[in-house]
Protein backbone atom coordinates (compact mmCIF):
# COMPACT_ATOMS: atom_id res chain seq x y z
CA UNK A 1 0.00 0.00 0.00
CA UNK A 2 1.30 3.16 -1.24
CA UNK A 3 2.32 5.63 2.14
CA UNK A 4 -0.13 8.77 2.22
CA UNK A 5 2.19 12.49 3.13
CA UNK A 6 0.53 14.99 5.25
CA UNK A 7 0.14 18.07 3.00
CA UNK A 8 -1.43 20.59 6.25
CA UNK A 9 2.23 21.70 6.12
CA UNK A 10 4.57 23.06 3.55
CA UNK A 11 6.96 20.17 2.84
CA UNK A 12 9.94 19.97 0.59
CA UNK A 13 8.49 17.51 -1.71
CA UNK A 14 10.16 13.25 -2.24
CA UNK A 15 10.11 12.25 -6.22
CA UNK A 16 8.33 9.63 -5.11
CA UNK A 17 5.41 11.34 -3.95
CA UNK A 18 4.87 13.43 -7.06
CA UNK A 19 2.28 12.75 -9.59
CA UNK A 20 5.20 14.42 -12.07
CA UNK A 21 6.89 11.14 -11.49
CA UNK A 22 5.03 9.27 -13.52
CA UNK A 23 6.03 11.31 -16.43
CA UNK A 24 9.60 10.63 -18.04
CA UNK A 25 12.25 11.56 -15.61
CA UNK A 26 13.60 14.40 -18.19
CA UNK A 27 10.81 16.66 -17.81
CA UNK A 28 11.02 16.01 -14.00
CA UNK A 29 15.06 17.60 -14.39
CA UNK A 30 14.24 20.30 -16.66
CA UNK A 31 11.39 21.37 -14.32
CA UNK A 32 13.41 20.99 -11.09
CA UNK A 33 16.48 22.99 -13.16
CA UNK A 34 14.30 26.04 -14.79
CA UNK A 35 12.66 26.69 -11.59
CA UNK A 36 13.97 25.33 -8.77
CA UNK A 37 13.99 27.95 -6.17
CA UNK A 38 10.12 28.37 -6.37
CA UNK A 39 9.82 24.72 -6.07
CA UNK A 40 11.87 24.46 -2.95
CA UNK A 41 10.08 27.31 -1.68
CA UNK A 42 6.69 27.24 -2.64
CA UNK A 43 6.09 23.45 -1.71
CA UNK A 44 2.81 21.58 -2.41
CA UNK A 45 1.64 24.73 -3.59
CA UNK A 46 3.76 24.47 -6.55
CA UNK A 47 1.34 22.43 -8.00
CA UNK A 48 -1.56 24.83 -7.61
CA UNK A 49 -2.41 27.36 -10.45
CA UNK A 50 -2.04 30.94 -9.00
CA UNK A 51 -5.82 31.17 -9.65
CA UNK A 52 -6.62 28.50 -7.15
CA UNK A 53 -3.91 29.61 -4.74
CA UNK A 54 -6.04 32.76 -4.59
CA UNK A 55 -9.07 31.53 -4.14
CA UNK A 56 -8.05 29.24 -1.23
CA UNK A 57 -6.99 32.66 0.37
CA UNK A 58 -10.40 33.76 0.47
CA UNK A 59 -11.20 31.36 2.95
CA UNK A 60 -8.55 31.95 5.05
CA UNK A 61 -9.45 34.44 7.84
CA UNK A 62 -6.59 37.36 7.88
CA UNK A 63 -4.53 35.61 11.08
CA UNK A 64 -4.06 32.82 9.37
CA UNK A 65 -2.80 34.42 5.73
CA UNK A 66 -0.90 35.79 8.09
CA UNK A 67 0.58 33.08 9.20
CA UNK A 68 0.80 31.30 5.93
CA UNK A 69 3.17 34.67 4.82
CA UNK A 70 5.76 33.19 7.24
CA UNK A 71 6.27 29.98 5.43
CA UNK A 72 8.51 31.28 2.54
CA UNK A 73 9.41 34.42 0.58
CA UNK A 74 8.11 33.29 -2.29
CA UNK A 75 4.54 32.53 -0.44
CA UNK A 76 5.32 35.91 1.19
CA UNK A 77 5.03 37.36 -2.55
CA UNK A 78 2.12 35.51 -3.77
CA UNK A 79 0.38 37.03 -1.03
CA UNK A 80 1.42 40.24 -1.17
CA UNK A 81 0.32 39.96 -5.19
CA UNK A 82 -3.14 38.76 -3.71
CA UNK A 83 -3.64 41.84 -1.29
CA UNK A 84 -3.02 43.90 -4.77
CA UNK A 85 -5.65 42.42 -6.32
CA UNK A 86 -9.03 44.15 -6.53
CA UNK A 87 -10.99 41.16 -5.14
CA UNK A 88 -7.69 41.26 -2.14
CA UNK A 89 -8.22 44.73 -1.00
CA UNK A 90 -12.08 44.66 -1.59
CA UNK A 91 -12.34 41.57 1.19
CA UNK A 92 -9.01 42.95 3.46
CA UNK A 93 -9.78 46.61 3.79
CA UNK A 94 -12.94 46.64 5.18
CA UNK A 95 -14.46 50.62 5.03
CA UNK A 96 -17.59 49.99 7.07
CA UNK A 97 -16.44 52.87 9.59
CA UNK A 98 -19.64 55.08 9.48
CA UNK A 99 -22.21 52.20 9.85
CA UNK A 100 -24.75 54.20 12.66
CA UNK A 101 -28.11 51.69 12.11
CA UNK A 102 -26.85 49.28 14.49
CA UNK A 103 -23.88 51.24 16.98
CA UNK A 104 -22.39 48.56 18.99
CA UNK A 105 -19.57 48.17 21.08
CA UNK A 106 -19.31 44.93 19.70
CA UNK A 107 -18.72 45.86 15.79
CA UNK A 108 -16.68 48.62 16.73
CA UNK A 109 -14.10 45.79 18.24
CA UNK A 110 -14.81 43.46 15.65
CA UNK A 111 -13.45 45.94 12.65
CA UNK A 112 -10.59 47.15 15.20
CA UNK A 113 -9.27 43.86 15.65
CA UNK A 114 -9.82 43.12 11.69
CA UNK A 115 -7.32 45.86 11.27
CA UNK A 116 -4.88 44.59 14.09
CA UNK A 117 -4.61 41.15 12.46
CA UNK A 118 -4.00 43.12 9.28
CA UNK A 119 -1.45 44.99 10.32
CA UNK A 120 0.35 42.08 11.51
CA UNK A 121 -0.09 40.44 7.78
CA UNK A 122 1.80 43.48 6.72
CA UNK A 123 4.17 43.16 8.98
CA UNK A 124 4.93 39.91 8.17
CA UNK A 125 4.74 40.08 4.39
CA UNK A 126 7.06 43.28 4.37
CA UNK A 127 9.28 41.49 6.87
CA UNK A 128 12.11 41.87 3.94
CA UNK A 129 12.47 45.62 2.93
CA UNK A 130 14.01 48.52 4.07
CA UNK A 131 11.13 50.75 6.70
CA UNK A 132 10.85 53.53 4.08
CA UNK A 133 10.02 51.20 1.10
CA UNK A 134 7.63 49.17 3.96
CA UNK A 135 5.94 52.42 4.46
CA UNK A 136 5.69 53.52 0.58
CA UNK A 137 4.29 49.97 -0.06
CA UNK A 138 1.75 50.27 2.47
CA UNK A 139 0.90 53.53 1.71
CA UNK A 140 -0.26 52.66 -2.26
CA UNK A 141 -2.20 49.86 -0.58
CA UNK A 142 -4.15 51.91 1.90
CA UNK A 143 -4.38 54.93 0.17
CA UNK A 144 -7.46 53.50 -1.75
CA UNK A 145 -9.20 53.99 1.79
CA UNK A 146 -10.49 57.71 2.46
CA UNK A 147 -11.27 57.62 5.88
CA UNK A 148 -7.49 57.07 6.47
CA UNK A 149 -6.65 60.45 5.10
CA UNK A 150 -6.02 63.17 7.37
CA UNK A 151 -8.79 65.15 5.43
CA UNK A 152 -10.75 62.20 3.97
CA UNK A 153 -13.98 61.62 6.09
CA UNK A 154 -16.55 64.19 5.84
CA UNK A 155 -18.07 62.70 9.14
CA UNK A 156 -14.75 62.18 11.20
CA UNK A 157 -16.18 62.15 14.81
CA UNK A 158 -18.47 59.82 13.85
CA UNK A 159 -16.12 57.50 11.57
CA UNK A 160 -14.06 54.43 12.89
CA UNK A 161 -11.31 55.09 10.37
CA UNK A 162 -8.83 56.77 11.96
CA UNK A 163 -9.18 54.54 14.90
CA UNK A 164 -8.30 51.29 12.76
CA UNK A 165 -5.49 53.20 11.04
CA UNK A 166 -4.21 53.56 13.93
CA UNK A 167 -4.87 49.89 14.86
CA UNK A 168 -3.12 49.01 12.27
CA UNK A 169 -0.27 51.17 12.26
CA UNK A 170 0.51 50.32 16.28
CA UNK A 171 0.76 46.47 15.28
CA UNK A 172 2.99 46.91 12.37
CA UNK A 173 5.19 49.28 14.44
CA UNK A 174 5.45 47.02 17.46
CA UNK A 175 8.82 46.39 18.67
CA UNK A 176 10.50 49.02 15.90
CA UNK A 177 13.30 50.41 17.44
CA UNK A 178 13.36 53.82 18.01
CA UNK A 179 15.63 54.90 14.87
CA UNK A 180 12.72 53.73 12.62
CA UNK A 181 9.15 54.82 14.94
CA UNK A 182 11.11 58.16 13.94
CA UNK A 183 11.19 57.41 10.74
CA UNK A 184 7.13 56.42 10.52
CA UNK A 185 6.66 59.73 11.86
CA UNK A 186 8.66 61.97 9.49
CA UNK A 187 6.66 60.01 6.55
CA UNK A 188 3.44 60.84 7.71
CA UNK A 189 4.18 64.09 8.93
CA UNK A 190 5.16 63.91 5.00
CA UNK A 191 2.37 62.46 3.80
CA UNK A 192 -0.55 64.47 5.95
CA UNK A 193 1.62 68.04 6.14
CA UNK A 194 0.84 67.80 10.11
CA UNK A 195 3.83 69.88 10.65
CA UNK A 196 2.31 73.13 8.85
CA UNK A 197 -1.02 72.30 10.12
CA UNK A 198 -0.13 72.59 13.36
CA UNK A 199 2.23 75.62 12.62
CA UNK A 200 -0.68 77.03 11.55
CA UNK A 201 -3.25 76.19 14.69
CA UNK A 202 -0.43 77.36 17.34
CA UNK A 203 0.55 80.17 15.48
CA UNK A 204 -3.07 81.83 14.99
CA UNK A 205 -5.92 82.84 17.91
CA UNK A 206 -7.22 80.23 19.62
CA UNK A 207 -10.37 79.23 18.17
CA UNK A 208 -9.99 80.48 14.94
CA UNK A 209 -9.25 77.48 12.86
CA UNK A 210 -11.64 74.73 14.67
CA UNK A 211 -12.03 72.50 12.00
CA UNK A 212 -8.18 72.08 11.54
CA UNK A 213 -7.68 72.13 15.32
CA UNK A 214 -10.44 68.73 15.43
CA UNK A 215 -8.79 67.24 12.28
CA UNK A 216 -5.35 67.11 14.45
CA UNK A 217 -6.95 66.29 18.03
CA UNK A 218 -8.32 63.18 16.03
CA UNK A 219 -5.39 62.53 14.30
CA UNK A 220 -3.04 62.75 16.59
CA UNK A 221 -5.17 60.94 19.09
CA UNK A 222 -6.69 57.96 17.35
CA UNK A 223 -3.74 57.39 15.09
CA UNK A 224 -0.80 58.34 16.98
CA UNK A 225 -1.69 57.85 20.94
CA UNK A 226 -4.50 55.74 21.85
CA UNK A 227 -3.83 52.34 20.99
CA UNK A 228 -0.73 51.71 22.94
CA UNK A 229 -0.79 49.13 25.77
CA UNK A 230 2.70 50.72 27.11
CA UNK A 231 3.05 54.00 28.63
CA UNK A 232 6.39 54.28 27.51
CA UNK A 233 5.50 53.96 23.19
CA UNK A 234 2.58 56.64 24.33
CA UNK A 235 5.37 58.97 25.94
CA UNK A 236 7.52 58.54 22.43
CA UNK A 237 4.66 59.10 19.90
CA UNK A 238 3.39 62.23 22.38
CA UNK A 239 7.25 63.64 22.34
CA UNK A 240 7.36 63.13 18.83
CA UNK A 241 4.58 65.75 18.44
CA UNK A 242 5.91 68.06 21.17
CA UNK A 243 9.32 68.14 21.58
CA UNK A 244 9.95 70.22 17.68
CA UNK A 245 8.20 73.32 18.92
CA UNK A 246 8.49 76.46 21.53
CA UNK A 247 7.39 75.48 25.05
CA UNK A 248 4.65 77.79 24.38
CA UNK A 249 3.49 76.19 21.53
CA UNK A 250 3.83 72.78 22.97
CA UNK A 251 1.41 73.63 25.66
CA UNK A 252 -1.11 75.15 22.80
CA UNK A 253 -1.15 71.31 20.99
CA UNK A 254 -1.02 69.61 24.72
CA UNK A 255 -4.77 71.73 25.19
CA UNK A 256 -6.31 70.63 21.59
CA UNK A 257 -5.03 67.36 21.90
CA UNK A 258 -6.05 66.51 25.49
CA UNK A 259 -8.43 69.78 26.42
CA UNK A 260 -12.05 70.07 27.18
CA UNK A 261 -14.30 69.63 23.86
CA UNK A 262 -17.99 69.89 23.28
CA UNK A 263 -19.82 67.34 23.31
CA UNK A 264 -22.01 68.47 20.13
CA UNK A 265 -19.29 69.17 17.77
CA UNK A 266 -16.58 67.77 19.20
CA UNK A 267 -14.53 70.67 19.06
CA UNK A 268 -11.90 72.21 21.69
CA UNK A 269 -13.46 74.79 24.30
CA UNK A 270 -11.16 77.57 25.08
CA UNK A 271 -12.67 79.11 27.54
CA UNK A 272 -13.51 76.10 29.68
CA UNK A 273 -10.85 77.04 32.05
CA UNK A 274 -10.95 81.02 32.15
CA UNK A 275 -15.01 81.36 32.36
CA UNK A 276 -15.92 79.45 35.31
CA UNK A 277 -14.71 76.25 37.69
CA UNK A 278 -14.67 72.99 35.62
CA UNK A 279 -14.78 69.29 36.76
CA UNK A 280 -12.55 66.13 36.57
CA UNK A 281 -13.93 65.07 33.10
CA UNK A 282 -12.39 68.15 31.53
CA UNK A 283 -8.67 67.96 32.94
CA UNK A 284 -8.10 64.11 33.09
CA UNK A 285 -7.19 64.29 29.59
CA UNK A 286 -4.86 66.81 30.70
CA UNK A 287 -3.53 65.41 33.56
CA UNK A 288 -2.96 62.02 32.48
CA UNK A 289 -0.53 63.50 29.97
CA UNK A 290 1.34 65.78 31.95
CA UNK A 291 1.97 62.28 34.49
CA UNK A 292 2.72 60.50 31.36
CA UNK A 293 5.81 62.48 30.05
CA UNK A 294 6.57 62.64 33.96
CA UNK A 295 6.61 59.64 34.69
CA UNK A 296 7.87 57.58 31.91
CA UNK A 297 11.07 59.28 32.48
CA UNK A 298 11.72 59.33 29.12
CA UNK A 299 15.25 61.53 28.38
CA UNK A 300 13.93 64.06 26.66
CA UNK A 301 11.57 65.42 29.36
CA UNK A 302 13.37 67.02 32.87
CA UNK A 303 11.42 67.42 36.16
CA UNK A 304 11.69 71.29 35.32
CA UNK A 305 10.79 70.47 31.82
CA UNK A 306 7.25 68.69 32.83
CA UNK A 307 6.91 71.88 35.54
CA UNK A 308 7.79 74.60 32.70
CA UNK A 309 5.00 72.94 30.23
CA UNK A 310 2.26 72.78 33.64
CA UNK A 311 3.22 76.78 33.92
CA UNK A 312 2.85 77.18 30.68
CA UNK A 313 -0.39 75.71 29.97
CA UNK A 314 -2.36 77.31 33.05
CA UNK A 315 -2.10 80.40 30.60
CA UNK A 316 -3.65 78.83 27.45
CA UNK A 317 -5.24 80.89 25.98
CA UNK A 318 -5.36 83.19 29.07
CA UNK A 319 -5.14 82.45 32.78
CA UNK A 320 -7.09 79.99 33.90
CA UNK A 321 -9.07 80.33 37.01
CA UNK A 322 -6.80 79.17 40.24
CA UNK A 323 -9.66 76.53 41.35
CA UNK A 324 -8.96 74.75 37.84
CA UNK A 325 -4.88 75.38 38.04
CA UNK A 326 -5.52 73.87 41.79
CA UNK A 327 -7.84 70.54 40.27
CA UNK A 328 -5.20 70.08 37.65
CA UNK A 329 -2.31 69.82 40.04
CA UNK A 330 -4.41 67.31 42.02
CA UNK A 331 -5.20 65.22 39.15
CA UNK A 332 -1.43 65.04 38.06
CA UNK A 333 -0.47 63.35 40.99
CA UNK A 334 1.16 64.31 44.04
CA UNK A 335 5.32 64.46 42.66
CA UNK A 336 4.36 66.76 39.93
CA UNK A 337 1.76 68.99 42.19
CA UNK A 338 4.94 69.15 44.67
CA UNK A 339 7.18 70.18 42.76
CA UNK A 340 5.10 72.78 40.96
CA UNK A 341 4.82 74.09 44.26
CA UNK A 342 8.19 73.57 45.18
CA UNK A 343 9.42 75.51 41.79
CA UNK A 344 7.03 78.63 43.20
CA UNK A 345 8.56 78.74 46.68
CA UNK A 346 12.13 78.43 45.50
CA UNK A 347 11.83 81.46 42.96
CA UNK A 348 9.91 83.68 45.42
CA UNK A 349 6.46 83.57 44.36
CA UNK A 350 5.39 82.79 48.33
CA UNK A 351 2.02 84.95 47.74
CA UNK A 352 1.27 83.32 44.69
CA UNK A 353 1.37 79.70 45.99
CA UNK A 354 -0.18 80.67 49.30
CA UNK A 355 -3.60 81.21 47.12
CA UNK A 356 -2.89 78.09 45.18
CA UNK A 357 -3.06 76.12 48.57
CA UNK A 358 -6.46 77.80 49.41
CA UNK A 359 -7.87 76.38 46.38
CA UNK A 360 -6.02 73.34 46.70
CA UNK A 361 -7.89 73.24 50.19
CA UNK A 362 -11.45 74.03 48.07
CA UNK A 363 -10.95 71.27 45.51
CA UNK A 364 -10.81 69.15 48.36
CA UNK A 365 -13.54 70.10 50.25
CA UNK A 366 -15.83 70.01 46.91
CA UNK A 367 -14.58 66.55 45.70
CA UNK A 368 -14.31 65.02 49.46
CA UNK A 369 -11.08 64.17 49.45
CA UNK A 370 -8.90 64.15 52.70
CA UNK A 371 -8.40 67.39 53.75
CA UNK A 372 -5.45 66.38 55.73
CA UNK A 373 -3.31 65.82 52.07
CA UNK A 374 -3.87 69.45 51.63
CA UNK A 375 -2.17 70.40 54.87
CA UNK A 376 0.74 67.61 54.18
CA UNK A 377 1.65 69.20 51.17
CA UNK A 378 1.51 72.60 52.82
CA UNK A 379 3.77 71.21 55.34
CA UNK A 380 6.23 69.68 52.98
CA UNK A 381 6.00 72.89 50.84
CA UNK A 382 7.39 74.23 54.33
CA UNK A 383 10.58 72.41 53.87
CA UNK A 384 11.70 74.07 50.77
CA UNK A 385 12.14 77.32 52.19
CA UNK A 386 15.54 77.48 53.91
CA UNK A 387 15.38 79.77 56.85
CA UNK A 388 12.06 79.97 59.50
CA UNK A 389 11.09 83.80 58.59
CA UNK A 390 10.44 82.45 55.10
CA UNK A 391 8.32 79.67 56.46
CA UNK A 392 6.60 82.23 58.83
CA UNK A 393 6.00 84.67 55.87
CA UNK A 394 4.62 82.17 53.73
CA UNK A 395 2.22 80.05 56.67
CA UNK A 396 1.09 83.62 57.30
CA UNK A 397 0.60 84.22 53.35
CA UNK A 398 -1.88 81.31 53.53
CA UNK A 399 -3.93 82.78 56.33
CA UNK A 400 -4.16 86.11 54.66
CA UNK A 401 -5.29 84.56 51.36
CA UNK A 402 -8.22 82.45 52.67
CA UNK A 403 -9.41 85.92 54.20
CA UNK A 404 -8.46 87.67 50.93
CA UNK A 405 -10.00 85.09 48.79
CA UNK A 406 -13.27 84.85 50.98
CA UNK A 407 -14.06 88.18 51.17
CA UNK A 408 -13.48 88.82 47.36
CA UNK A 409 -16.41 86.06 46.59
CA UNK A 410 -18.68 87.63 49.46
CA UNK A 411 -18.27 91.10 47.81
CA UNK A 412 -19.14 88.94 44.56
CA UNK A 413 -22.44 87.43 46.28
CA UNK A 414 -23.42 90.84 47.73
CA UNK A 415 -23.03 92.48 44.86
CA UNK A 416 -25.58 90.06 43.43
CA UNK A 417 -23.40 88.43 40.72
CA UNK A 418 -25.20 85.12 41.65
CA UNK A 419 -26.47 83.28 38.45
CA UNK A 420 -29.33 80.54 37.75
CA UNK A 421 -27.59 77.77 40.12
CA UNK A 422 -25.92 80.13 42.43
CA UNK A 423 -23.02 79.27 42.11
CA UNK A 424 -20.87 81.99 43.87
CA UNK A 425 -22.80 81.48 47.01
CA UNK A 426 -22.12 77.62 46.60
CA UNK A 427 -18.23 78.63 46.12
CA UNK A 428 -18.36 80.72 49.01
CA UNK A 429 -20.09 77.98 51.35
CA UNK A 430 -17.81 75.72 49.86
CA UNK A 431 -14.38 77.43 51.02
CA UNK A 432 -15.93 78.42 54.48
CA UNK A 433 -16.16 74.91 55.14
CA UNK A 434 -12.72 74.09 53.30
CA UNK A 435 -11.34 76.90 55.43
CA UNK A 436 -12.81 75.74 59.00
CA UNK A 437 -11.52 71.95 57.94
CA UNK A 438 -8.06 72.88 56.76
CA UNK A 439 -7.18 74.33 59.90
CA UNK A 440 -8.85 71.39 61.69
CA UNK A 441 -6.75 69.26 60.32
CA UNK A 442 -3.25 71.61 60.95
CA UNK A 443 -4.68 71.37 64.94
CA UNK A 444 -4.82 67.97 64.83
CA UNK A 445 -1.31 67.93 63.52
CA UNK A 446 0.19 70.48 65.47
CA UNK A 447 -1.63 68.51 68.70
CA UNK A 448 -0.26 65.14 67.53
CA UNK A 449 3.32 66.52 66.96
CA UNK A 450 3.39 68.20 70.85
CA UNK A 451 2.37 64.78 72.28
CA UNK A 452 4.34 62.99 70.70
């Protein structure tokens, strides 16, 4: 009985397994010499028209073409000649990104993870070249899809394809070193002109270009930041975008790509932070980036770099109301709202960061968090200053402010500047209690330090 071969795996074929054999043994040698190296490489599949191979691709889900790519160069190639293909790129690049009958959680993963297998079949089928012919070849292949073009969705807050785009792109990149995640950047920078679109939002007033400040928020966001699992790729994709302008600037993009938006349209509020006190929602965005490039501890980004860009940003577009300065700080974590504080005492600005610890004290009393890590930071602020009349000065700073600051919003609710919700009576009951608590909790200190 003739022995049966396992053909599930690629297998460099035995003469006496091949139906060929049964034909003279000439043709056999002039086949074997006149194309050898796709024989070898190619298998079983030698045998199978290119027609068929196709077609048997089209029942393959995209992990396993994937996989198949890794079984030779030459099956690499065939595949690669497949995507290319009309019927390839119809089934691969799926473009249902705007599909609103049936929103689901569900099919939004579903065509995410389509494009993370993809971009894993493209990584594995461009294994071979050099990263700027990878990206040139990619680039031909996707640019067929609109919605992956900086300006190519007329809907884009509503369309999934930036997010798979940048699905995509975070698989293929994954494990790059950083030579060539440089390199992906400078060719889309190339490709989109993101560097003289954002020139052009951080250059003119606030506000005045909101469509182009959205396109880069979602850009920059869905593409570039969201999809990574590590903090540390985040921290090089965000310093990527930062690090080539002023600090001034850099602040500017850190508020459209992280800042308070609308929830019609989607588009960045300026005002937000100058008009009135705003809540968590609005600054975590914020926050979470400042303790990114903090923490990472990435080279490129000092202690006093991180501290400059907080400074920096509590101006954007104008000053920003303390409480908000006070809620960011608290959001960020307690090294970087240290030593923000500890930058203000060292270069003088007691006064100053005497008021920021009354609304550090408000935020706390509003959100019902432990007053008592309002008066340890106070305390530790203490340390910086190097002789006891400075500490004196500035513990005497903080009692003047809560007076100063309390009798500034009574004047406000006498005056009758209370709107709809009354809210300046509510901020002025608010910091009466924060007041009365705050130095509740420095007796209980003070009373625990004597006794001990």
């Amino acid at each position: 009985m003739a022995s049966r071969i396992n053909t599930g795996f690629t297998l460099i074929p035995n003469q006496k397994y091949r139906r060929s054999n049964r034909r003279s043994s000439s043709y056999f040698s002039n086949t074997l010499g006149s194309d050898s190296q796709p024989l070898s490489t190619l298998g079983n599949f030698k045998a199978l028209p290119l027609e068929i191979f196709q077609i048997i691709l089209r029942y393959l889900s995209v992990k396993d073409i994937s996989m198949l790519s890794m079984v030779s160069k030459t099956v690499s190639q065939h595949i690669i000649n497949y995507i290319s293909t009309s019927s390839g790129s119809k089934r691969l690049l799926l473009q249902d990104f705007h599909n609103l009958e049936l929103p689901s959680k569900r099919q939004d993963s579903a065509i995410l993870e389509h494009y993370r297998s993809l971009g894993l079949l493209f990584k594995r089928c461009t294994l071979l070249l050099p990263t700027r012919e990878r990206l040139k070849y990619i680039h031909k292949i996707l640019a067929e899809v609109s919605c992956f073009k900086f300006n190519g969705c007329a809907a884009p807050i509503q369309c999934l394809g930036l997010p798979c785009y940048g699905m995509f792109l975070q698989t293929l990149t994954a494990g790059w070193d950083e030579l060539e995640c440089h390199r992906v950047y400078n060719f889309l920078c190339e490709l989109t002109n993101l560097s003289r679109k954002m020139q052009t939002v951080v250059c003119s007033k606030p506000g005045s270009a909101r469509k182009l400040e959205l396109r880069i928020r979602l850009f920059c966001r869905n593409v570039l930041l969201d999809h990574w699992t590590h903090r540390s790729d985040s921290a090089f994709w965000l310093t990527r975008i930062l690090k080539p302008w002023p600090m001034v600037n850099q602040a500017r993009l850190l508020y459209i790509i992280f800042g308070p938006i609308s929830p019609q349209d989607g588009q960045v509020v300026w005002q937000k932070m100058i008009e009135g006190p705003t809540d968590e929602s609005s600054l975590k965005g914020l926050a979470d980036a400042i303790k990114l490039l903090y923490d990472t501890g990435t080279k490129e980004w000092t202690a006093d770099d991180v501290i400059s860009l907080v400074d920096e940003l509590s101006v954007v577009p104008r000053e920003w109301l303390l409480e908000n300065n006070a809620r960011l700080l608290i959001l960020s974590g307690n090294n970087i709202c240290f030593t923000f504080m500890a930058s203000k005492a060292v270069n003088g600005r007691a006064i100053e960061l005497a008021k920021l610890i009354v609304f550090l004290a408000l935020v706390c009393e509003k959100e019902l968090y432990c007053m008592d890590w309002a008066v340890k930071m106070m305390q530790k602020v203490c340390k910086v200053f190097s002789t006891a009349m400075e500490r004196n000065n500035f513990l005497q700073n903080v009692a003047n402010a809560f007076a100063c600051v309390i009798m500034e919003m009574l004047q406000s609710v006498m005056a009758g500047d209370r709107d709809e919700d009354d809210r300046s009576f509510l901020n002025l009951f608010h910091l009466v209690h924060a007041q009365a608590n705050f130095h509740k909790e420095v007796l209980y200190l003070t009373m625990n330090t004597l006794s001990t």
